[in-house]
Protein backbone atom coordinates (compact mmCIF):
# COMPACT_ATOMS: atom_id res chain seq x y z
CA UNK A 1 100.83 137.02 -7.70
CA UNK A 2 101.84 138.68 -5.13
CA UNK A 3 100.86 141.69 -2.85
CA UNK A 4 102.80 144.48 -4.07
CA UNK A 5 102.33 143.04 -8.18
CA UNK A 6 98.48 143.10 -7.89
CA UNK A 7 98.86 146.54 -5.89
CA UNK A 8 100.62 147.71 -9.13
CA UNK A 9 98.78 146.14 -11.33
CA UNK A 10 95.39 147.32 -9.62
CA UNK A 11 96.94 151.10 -9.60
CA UNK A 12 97.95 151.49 -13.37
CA UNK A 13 94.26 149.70 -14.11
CA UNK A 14 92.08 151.41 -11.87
CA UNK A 15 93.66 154.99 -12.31
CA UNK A 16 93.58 154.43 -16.35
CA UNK A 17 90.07 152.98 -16.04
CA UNK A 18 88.68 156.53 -13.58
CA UNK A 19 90.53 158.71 -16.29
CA UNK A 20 88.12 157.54 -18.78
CA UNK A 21 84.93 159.54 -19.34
CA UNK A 22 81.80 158.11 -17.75
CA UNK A 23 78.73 158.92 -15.45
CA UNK A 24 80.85 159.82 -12.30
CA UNK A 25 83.13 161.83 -14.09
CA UNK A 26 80.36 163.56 -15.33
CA UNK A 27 78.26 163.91 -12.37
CA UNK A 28 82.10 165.18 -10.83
CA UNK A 29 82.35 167.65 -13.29
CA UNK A 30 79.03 169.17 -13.22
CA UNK A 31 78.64 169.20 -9.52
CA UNK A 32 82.38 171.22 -9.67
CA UNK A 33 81.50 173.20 -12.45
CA UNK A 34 78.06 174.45 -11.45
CA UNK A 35 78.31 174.40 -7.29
CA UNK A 36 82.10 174.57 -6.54
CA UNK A 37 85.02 172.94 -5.54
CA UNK A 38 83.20 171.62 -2.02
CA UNK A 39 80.27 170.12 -3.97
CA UNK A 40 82.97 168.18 -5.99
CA UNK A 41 84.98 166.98 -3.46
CA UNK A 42 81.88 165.84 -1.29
CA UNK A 43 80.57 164.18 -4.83
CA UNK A 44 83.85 162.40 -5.12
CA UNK A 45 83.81 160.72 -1.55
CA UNK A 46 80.83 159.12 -2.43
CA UNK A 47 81.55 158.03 -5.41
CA UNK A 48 84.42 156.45 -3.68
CA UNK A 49 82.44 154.81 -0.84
CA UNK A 50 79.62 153.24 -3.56
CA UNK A 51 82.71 151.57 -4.73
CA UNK A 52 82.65 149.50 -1.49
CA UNK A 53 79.30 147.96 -2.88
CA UNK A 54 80.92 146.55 -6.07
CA UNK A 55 83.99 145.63 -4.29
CA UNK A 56 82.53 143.25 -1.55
CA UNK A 57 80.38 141.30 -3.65
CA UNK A 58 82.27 141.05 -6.77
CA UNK A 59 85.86 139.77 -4.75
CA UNK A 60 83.93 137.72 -2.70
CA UNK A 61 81.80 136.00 -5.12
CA UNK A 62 85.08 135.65 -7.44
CA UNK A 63 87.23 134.39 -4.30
CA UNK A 64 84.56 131.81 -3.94
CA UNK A 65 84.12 130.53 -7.52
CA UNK A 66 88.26 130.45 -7.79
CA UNK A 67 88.44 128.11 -4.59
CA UNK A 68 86.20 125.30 -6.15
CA UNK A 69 86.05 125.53 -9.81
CA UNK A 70 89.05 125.77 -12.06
CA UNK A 71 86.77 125.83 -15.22
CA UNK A 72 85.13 128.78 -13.67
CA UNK A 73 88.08 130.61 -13.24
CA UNK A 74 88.83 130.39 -17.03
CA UNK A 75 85.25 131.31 -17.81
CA UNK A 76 85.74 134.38 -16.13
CA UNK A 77 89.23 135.43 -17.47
CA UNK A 78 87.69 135.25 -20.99
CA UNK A 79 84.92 137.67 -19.72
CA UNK A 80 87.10 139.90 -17.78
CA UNK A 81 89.61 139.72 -20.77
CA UNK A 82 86.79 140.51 -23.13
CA UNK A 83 85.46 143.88 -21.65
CA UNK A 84 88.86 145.10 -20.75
CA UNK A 85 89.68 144.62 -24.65
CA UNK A 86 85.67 146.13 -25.48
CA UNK A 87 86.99 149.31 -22.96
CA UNK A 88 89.86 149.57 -25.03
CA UNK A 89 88.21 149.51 -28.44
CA UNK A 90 86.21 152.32 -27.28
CA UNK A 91 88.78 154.56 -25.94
CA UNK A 92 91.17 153.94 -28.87
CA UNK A 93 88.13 155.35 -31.27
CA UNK A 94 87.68 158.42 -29.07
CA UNK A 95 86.89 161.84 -30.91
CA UNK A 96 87.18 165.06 -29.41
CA UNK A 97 84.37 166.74 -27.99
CA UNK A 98 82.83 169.60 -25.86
CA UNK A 99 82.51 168.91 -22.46
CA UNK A 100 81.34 172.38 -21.81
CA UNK A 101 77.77 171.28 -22.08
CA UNK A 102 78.18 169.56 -18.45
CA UNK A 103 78.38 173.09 -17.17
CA UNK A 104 75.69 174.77 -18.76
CA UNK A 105 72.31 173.61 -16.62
CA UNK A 106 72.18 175.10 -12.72
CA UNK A 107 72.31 172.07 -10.42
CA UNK A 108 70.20 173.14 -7.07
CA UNK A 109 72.76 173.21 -4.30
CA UNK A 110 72.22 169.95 -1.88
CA UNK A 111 73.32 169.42 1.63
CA UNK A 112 76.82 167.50 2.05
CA UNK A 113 74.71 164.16 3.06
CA UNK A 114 72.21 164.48 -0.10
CA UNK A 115 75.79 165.38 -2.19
CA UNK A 116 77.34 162.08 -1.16
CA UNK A 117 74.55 160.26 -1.22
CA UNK A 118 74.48 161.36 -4.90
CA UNK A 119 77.78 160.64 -6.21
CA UNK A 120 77.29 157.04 -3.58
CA UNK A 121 74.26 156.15 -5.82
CA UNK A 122 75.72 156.98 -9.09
CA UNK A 123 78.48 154.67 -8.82
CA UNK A 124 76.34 151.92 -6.81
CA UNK A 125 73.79 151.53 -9.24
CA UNK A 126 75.82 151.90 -12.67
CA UNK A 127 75.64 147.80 -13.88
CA UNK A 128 78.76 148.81 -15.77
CA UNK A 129 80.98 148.73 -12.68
CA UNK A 130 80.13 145.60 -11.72
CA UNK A 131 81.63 144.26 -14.64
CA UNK A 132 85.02 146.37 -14.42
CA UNK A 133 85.33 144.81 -11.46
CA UNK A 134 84.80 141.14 -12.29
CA UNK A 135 87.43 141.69 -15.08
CA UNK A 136 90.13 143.67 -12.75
CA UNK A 137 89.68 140.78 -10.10
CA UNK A 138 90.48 138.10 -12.43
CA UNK A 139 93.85 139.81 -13.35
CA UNK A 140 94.96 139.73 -9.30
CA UNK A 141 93.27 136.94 -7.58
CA UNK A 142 93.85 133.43 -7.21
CA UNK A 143 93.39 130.22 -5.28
CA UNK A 144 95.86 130.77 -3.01
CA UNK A 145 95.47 134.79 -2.31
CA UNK A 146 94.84 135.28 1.12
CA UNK A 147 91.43 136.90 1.96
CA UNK A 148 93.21 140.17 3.99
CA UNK A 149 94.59 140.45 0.70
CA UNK A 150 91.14 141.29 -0.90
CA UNK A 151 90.89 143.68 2.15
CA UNK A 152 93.66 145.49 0.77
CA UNK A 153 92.82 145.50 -2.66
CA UNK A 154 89.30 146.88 -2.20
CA UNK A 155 90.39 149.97 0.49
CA UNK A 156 93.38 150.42 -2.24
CA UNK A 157 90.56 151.09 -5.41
CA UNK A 158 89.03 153.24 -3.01
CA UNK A 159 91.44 155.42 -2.45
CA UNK A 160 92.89 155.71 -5.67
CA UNK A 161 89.41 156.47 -6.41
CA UNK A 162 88.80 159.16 -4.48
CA UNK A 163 92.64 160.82 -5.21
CA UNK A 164 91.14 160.98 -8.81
CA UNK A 165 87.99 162.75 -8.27
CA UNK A 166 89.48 165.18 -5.87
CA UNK A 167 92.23 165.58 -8.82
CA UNK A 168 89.63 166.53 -11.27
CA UNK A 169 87.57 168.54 -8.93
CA UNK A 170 90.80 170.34 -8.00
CA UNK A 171 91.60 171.06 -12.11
CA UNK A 172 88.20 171.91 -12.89
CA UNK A 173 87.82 174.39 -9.71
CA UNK A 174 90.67 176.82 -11.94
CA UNK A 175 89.18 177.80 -15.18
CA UNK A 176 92.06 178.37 -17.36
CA UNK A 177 92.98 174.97 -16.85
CA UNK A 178 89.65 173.16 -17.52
CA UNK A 179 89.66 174.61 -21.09
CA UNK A 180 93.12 173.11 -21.75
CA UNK A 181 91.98 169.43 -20.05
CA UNK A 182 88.90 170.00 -22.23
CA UNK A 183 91.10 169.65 -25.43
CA UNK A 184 92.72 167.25 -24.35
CA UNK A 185 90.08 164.70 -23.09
CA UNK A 186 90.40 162.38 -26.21
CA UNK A 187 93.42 161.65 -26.22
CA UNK A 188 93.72 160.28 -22.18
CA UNK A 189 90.69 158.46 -23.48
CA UNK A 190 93.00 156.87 -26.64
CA UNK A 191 96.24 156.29 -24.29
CA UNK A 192 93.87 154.70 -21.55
CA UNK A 193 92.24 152.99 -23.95
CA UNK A 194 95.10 151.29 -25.84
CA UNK A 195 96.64 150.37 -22.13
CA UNK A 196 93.21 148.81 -21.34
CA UNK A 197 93.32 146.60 -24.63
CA UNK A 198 96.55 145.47 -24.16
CA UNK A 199 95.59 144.40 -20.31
CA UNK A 200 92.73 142.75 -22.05
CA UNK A 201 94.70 140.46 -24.06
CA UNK A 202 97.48 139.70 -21.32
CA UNK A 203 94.17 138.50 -19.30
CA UNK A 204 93.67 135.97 -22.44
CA UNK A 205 96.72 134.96 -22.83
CA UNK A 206 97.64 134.20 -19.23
CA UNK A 207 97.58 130.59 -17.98
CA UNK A 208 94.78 129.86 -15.26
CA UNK A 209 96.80 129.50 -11.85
């Protein structure tokens, strides 16, 4: 695969996978909702920079396994292809439901540093991201991808990270639209979902390069 495939590949999976509810859209959304569109956006960067942690270790330690071990490589497509097609289960069975409660407890304003350490920490140390990763890696790399490559990928996810959470900090920051996105929230999670099954079983059905 190519550069520019696994850049589009990497873009429809990653911005499908942020759309979906979880803790840093939550902590995104309550930091918006309760302290403003500032405490959002400075949320969101770090979010976006504790996405560096789970980048570096998990391409490396993939780009590694892939250059000695074609039986590993399979292993890990089968557990990649597994959790994308578990992410999808769950998002297909999505039910509506009221988001307002993020909004309800005061957060104590923090300082921008303590704010991005927050949102760095949340993303660092959720053990759920690690495998996300492990599974989107195994869609783009192979023996022969050259490690600037990796570079690229991992700024990319970054990036597209960030553009997200400043998206939703931006929506939520105008009231009459976060009722509306409210509604709405199941059914991104069904659409995302349904893309991230189907992803899931491309992963198992591709032949190990």
């Amino acid at each position: 695969m190519d550069l520019y495939q696994g850049l589009l590949l990497i873009t429809s999976i990653h911005l499908l996978s942020a759309a979906m509810p979880g803790p840093d859209f939550v902590l995104v959304s309550q930091q918006t909702l309760s302290n403003g569109k500032r405490a959002g956006l400075l949320c969101s960067f770090g979010i976006a920079l504790g996405l560096s942690i789970h980048i570096i270790y998990s391409s490396l330690g993939l780009a590694a396994v892939i250059a000695n071990s074609a039986s590993a490589i399979w292993a890990i497509k089968l557990l990649g292809g597994s959790y994308l097609i578990y992410l999808g289960i769950n998002g297909l069975m999505s039910k509506a439901r009221n988001l307002e409660v993020i909004s309800i407890s005061p957060v104590a304003k923090r300082s921008a540093a303590k704010t991005i350490g927050m949102g760095f920490l949340c993303n660092a140390l959720n053990p759920k991201t690690s495998i996300y990763f492990v599974s989107l890696f195994t869609i783009v790399l192979s023996q022969d991808t050259p490690a600037q490559h990796l570079l690229i990928y991992g700024l990319w996810m970054m990036v597209l990270q960030l553009a997200w959470f400043c998206f939703l900090t931006l929506l939520l920051s105008r009231p009459a639209v976060t009722s509306k996105f409210q509604r709405m929230g199941h059914w991104i999670d069904r659409i995302a979902g349904g893309a991230m099954l189907l992803l899931g079983i491309k992963v198992l059905a591709s032949r190990t390069s």
